[in-house]
C-alpha atoms as a PDB file:
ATOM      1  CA  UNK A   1     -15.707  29.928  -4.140  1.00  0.00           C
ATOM      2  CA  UNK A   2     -12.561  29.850  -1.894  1.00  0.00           C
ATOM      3  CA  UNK A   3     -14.545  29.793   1.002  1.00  0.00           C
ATOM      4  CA  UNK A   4     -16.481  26.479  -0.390  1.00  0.00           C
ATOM      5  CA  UNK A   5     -13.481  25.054  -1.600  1.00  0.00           C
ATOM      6  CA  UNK A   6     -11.590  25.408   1.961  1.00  0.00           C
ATOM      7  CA  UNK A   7     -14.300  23.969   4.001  1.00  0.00           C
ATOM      8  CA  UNK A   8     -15.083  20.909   1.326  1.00  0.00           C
ATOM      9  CA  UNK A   9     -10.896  20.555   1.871  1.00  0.00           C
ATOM     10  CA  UNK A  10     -11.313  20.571   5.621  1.00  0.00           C
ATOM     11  CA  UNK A  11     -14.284  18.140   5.512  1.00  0.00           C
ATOM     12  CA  UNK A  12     -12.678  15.338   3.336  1.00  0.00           C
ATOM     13  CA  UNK A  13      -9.455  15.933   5.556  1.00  0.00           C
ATOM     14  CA  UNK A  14     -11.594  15.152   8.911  1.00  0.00           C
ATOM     15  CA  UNK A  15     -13.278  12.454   7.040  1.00  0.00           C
ATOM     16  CA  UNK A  16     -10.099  10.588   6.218  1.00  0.00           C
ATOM     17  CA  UNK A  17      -8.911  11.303   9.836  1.00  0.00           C
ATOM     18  CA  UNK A  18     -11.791   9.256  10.926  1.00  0.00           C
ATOM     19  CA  UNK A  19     -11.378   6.435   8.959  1.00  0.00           C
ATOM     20  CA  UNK A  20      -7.721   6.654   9.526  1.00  0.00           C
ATOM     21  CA  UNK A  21      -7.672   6.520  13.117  1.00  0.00           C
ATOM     22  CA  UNK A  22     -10.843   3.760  13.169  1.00  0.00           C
ATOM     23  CA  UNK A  23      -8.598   1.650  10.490  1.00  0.00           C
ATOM     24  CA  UNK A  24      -5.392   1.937  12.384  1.00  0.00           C
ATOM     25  CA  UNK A  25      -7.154   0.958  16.044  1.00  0.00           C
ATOM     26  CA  UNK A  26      -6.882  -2.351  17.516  1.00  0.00           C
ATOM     27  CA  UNK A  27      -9.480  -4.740  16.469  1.00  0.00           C
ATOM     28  CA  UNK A  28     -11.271  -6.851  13.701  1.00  0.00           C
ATOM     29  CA  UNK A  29     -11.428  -3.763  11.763  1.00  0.00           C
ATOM     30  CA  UNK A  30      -7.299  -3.037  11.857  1.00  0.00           C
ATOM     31  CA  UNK A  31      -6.810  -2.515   8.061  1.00  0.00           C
ATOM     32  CA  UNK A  32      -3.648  -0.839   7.710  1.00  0.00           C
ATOM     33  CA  UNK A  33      -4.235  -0.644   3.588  1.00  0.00           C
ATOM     34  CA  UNK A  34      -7.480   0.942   4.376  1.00  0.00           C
ATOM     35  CA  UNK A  35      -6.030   3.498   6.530  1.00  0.00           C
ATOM     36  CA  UNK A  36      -3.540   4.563   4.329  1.00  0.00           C
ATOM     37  CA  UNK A  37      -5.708   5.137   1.218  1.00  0.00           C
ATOM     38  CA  UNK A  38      -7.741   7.452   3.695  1.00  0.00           C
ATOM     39  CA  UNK A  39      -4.588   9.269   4.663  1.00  0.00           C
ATOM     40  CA  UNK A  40      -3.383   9.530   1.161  1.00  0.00           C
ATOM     41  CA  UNK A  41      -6.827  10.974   0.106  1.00  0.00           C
ATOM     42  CA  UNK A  42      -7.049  13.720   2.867  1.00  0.00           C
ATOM     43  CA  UNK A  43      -3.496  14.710   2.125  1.00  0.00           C
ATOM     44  CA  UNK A  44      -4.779  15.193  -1.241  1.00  0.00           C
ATOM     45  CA  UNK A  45      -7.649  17.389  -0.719  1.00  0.00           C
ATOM     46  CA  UNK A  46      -5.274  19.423   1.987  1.00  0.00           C
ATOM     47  CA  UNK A  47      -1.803  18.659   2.225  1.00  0.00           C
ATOM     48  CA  UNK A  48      -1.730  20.735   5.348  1.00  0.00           C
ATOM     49  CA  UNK A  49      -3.658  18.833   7.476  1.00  0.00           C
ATOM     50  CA  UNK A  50      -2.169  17.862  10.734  1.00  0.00           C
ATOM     51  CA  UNK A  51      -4.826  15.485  11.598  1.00  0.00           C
ATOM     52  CA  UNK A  52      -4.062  13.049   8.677  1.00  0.00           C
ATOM     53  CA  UNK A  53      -0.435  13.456   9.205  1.00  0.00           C
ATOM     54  CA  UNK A  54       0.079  11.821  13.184  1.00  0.00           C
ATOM     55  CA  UNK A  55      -2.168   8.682  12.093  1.00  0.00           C
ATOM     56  CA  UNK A  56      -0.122   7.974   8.592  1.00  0.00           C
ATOM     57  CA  UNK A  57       3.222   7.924  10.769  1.00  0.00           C
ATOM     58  CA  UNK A  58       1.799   5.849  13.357  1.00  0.00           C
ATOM     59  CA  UNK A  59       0.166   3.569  10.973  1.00  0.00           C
ATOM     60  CA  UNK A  60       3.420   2.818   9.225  1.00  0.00           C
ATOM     61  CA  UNK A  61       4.975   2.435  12.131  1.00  0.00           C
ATOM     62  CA  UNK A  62       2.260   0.098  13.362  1.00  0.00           C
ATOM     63  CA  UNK A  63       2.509  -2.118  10.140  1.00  0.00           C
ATOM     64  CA  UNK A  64       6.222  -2.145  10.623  1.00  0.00           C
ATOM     65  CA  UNK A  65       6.889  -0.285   7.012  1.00  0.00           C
ATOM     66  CA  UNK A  66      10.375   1.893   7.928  1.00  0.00           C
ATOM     67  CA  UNK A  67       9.991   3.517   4.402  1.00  0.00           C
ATOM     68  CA  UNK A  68       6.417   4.362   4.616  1.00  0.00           C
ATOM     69  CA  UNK A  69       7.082   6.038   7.664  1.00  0.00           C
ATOM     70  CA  UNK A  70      10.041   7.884   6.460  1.00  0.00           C
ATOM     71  CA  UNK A  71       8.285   8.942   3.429  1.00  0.00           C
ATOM     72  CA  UNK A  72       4.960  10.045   5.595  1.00  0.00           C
ATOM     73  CA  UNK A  73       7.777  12.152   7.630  1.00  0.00           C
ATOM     74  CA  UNK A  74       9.557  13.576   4.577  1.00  0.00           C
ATOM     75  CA  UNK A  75       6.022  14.276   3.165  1.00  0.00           C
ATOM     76  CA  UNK A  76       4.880  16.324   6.687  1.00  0.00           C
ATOM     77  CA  UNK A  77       8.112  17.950   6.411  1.00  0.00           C
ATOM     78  CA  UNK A  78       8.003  18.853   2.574  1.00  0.00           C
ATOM     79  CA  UNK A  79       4.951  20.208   2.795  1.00  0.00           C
ATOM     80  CA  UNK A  80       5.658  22.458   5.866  1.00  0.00           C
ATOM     81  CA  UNK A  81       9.269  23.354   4.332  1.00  0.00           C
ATOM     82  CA  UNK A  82       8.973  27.297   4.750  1.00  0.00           C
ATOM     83  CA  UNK A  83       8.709  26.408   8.790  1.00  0.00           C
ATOM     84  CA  UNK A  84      11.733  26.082  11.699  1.00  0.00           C
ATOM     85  CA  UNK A  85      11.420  23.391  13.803  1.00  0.00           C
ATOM     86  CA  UNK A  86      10.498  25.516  16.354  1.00  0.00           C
ATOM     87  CA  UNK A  87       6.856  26.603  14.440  1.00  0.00           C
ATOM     88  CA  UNK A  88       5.830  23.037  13.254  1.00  0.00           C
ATOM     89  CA  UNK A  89       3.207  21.490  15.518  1.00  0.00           C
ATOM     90  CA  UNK A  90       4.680  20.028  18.632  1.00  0.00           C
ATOM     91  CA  UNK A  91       2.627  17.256  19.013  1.00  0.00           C
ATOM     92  CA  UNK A  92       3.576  15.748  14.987  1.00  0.00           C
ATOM     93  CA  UNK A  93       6.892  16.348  15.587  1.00  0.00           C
ATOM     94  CA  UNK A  94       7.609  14.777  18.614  1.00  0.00           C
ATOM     95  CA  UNK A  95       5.299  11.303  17.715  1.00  0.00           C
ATOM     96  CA  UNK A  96       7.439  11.341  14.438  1.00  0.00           C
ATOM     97  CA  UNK A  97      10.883  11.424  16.117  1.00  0.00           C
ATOM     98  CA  UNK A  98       9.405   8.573  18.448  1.00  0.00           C
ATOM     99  CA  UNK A  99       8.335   6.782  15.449  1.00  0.00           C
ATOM    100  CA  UNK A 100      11.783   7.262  13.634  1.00  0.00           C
ATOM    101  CA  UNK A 101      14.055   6.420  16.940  1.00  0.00           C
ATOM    102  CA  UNK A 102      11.962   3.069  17.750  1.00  0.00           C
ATOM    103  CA  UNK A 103      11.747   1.466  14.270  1.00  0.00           C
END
């Protein structure tokens, strides 16, 4: 069953990656509400998914909410807690201190 359970968890995190990154693009279908419901609900299913974890920050960013950003940060960082700053991904990190320092 844990081998189920992971891939169902990766699935619905790539799922809400794709909507996500589609909801947060440029374009009649920008919907920033949309693409944070998605985030939320692949976070749910697997709180350790990088994928789900660049777009949130970027979408709060994009929408201009400080406080969702800092709380999408403070989630990342919660939820990767036993880690240095050395071992958490390099790419998250460094889009999140961008993300931090220009709003």
């Amino acid at each position: 069953m844990t081998g189920l359970r992971t891939t169902m968890q990766a699935r619905i995190a790539d799922a809400a990656h794709t909507v996500a990154s589609y909801r947060t693009s440029d374009g009649p279908h920008q919907d920033f509400h949309t693409a944070r419901r998605a985030c939320t609900t692949g976070l749910t299913a697997d709180p350790h998914a990088e994928p789900s974890t660049g777009p949130s920050c970027a979408r709060e960013a994009a929408a201009g909410n400080r406080s969702g950003l800092q709380a999408a940060v403070a989630q990342w960082h919660n939820v990767n807690g036993h880690l240095s700053r050395e071992h958490l991904d390099k790419e998250t990190l460094a889009l999140a201190d961008k993300l931090l320092a220009a709003s």
